[in-house]
Every structure is written in C-alpha cells, then in structure tokens.
C-alpha atoms as a PDB file:
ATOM      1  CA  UNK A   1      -0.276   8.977   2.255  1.00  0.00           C
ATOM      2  CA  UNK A   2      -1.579  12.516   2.113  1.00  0.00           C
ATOM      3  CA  UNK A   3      -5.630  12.216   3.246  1.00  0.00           C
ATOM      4  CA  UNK A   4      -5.455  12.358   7.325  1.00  0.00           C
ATOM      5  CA  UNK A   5      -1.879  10.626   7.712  1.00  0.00           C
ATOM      6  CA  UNK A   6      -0.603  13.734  10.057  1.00  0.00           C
ATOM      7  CA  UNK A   7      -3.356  13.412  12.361  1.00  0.00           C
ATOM      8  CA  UNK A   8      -2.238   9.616  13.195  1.00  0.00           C
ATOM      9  CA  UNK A   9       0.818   9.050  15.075  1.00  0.00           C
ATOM     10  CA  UNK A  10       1.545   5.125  15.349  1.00  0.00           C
ATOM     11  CA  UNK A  11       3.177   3.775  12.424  1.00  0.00           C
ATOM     12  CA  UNK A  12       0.742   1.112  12.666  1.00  0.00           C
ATOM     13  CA  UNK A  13      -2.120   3.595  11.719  1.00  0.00           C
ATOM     14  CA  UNK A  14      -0.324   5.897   9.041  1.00  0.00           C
ATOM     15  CA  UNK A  15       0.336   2.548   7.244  1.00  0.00           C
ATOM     16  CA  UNK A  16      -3.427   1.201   7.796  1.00  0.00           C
ATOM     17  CA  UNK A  17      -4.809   4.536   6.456  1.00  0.00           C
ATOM     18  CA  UNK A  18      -2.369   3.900   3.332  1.00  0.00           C
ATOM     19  CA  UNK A  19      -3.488   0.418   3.082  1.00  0.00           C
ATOM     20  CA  UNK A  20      -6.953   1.285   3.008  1.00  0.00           C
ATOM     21  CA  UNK A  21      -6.834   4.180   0.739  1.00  0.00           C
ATOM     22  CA  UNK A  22      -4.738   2.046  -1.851  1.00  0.00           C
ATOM     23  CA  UNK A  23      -7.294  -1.489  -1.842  1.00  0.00           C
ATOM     24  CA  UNK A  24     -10.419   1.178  -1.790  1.00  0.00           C
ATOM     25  CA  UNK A  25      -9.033   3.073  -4.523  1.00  0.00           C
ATOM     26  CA  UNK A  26      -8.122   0.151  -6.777  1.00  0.00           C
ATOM     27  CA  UNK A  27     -11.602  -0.909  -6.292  1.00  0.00           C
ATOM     28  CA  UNK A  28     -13.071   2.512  -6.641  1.00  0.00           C
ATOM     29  CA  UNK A  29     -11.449   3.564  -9.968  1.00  0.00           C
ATOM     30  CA  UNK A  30     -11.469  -0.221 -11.394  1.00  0.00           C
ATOM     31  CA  UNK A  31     -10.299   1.096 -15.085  1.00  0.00           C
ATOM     32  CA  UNK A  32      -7.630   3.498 -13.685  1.00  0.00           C
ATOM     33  CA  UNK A  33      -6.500   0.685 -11.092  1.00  0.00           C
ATOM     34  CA  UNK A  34      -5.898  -2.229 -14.230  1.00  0.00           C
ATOM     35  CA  UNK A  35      -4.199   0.638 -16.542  1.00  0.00           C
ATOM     36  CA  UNK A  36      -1.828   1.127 -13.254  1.00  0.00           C
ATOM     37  CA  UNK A  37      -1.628  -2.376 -12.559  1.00  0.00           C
ATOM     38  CA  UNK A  38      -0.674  -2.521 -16.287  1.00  0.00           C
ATOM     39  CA  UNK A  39       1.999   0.242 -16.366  1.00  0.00           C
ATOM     40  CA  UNK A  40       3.678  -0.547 -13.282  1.00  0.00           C
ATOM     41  CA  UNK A  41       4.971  -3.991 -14.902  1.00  0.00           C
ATOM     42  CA  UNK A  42       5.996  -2.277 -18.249  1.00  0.00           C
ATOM     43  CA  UNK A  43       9.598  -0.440 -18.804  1.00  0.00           C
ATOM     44  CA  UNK A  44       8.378   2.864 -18.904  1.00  0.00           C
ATOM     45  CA  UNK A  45       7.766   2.669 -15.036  1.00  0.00           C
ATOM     46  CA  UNK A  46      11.453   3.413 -14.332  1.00  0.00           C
ATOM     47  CA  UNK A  47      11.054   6.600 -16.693  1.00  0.00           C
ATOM     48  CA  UNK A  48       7.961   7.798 -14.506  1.00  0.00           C
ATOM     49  CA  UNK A  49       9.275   7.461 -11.666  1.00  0.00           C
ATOM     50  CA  UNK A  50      12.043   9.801 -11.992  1.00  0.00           C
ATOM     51  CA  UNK A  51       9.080  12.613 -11.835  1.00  0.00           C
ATOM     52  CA  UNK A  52       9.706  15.222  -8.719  1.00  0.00           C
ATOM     53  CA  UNK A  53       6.484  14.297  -7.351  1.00  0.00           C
ATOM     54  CA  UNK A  54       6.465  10.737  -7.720  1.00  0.00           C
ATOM     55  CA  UNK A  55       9.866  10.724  -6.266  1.00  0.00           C
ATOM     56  CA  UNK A  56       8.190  13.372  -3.397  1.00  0.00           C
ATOM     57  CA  UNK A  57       5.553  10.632  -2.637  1.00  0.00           C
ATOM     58  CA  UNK A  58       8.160   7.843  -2.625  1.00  0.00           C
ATOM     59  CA  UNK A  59      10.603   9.744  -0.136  1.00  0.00           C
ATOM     60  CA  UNK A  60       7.657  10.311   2.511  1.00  0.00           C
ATOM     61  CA  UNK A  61       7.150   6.808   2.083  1.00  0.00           C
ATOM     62  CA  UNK A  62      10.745   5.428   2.673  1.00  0.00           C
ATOM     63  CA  UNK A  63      10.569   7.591   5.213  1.00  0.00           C
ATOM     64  CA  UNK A  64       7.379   6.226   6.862  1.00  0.00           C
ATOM     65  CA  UNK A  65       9.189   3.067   6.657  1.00  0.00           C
ATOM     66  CA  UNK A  66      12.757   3.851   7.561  1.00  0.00           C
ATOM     67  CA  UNK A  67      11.452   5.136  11.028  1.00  0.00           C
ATOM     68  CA  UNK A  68       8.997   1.826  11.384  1.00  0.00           C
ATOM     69  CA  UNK A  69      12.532   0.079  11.181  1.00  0.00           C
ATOM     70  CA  UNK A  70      14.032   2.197  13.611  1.00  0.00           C
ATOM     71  CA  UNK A  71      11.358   1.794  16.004  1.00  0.00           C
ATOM     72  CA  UNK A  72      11.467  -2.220  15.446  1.00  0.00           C
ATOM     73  CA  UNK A  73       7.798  -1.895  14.666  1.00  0.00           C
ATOM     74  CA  UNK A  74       8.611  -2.783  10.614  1.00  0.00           C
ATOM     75  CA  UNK A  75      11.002  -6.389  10.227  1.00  0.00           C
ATOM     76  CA  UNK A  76      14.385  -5.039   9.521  1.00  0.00           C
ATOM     77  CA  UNK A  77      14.599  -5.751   5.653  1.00  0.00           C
ATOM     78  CA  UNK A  78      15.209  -3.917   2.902  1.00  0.00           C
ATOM     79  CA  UNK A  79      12.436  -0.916   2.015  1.00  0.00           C
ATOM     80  CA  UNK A  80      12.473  -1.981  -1.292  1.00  0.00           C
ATOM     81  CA  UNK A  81      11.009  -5.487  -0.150  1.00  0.00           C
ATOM     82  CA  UNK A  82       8.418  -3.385   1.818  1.00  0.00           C
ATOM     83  CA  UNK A  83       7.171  -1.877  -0.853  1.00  0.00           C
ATOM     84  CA  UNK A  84       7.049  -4.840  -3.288  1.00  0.00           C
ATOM     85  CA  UNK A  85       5.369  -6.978  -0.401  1.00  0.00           C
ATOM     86  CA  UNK A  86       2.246  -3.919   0.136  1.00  0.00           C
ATOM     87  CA  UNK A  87       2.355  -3.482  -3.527  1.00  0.00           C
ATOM     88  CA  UNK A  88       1.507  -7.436  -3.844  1.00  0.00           C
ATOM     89  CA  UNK A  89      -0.708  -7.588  -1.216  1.00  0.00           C
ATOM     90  CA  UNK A  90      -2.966  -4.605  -2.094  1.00  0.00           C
ATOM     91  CA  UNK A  91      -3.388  -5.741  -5.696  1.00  0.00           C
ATOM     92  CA  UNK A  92      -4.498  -9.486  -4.677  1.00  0.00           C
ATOM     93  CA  UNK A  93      -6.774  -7.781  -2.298  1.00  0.00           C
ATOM     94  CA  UNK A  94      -7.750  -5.489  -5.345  1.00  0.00           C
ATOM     95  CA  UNK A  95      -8.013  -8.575  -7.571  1.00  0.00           C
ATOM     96  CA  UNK A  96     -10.304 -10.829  -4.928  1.00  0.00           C
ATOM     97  CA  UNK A  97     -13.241  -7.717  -4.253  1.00  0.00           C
ATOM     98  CA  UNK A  98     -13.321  -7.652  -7.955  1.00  0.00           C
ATOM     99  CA  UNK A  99     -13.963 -10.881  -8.529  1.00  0.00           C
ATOM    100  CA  UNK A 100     -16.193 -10.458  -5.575  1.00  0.00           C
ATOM    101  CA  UNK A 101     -17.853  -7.227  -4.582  1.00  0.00           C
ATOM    102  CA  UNK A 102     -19.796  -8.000  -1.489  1.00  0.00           C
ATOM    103  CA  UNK A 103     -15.838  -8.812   0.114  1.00  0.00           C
ATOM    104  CA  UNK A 104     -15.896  -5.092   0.097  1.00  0.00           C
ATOM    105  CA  UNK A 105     -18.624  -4.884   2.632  1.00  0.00           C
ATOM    106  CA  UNK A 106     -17.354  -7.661   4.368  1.00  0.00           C
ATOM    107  CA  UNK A 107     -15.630  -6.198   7.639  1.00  0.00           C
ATOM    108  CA  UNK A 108     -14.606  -9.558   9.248  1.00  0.00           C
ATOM    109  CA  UNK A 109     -13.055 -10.116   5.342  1.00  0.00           C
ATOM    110  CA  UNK A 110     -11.497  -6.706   5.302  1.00  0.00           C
ATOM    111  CA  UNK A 111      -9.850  -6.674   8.740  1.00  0.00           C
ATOM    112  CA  UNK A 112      -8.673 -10.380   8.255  1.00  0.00           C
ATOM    113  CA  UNK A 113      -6.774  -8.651   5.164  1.00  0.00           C
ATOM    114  CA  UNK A 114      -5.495  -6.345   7.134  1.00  0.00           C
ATOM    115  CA  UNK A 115      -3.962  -8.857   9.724  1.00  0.00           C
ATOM    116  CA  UNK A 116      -2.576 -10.470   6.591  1.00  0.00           C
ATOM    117  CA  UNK A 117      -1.141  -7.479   5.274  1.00  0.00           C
ATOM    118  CA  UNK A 118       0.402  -6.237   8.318  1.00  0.00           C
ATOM    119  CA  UNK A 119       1.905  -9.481   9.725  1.00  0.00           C
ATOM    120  CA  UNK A 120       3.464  -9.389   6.651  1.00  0.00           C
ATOM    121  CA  UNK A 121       5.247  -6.316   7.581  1.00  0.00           C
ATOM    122  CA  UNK A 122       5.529  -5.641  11.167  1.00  0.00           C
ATOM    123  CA  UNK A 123       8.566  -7.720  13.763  1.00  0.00           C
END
C-alpha cells in the first residue's frame, strides 16, 4: 500500500493500486510469491504476524477498509472476510498468469480481473 497510494484519493483507486501491485508482484518474484503462498498456510504465520511492521502494514490496511465501510463503498462485512476474499482472489489471479504468461499482457484479461475482484468487494 506504500508505492503512490497517498496521491489517490477514492478508495476505489488506493485498493486498485494494491491489487495491482500484489498480482504483479506474485508474478514478478514467482519463487518469493510460492514460498509466501507457502508460509501464509503454515502455523508459523500467526507468529509473524505479531512483527511491529507487519502489524504497521495490516493497521493501514484495516484502516483503508474500515473507512471503505463507512463510506458504503466496501459491503459491510467483516475486514477479516475482506482480506481473505483479496487474498484469494490475487493468488488465483497469480496462479492463472503463471500457468499462462501472455494473460499478463492481456489488458481486456487484466481489467476483467479487476471487475471480478472488485465486485467482490464493493456494495
């Protein structure tokens, strides 16, 4: 959420730019993105994320979210089931370009994941 987010000011964008950052680098950093991938679905992930700047990064994003709720732009649910829902739907992204590397260059692909990940999200 760091790279640009302050210059955007719709909630829409600031979670598009995380959105795109997360797919791109999962299919960037392929090796890095599996041992992640890995890690986040092993017990030592509730250990990790007890680091202050994990927990820094998770707070701006509860944040990003909480006010998305307040401004009815994000469904009313639980943050928690935000997060697990982008989570899911960046790795299948993730998963689907590797299987498939010209989906990355694929804009009409790439913005109809987008629609899919953001209807998923928004009232």
């Amino acid at each position: 959420m760091r790279v640009g987010h302050e210059k955007i000011n719709s909630v829409e964008g600031k979670m598009r730019l995380i959105w795109s950052n997360l797919w791109k680098y999962g299919v960037e950093n392929s090796h890095k993105y599996k041992f992640m991938k890995q890690f986040h679905n092993s017990p030592f992930i509730s250990h990790v994320m007890q680091d202050p700047s994990i927990q820094k990064e998770e707070s701006n994003l509860h944040k990003l979210i909480q006010y998305g709720i307040d401004k009815k732009v994000l469904k009313n649910i639980p943050i928690e089931l935000h997060q697990y829902n982008s989570y899911n739907l960046v790795v299948g992204l993730v998963d689907l370009i590797e299987r498939n590397d010209e989906l990355r260059y694929d804009n009409t692909f790439i913005e109809q994941a987008w629609e899919c990940y953001w209807d998923c999200l928004k009232v």
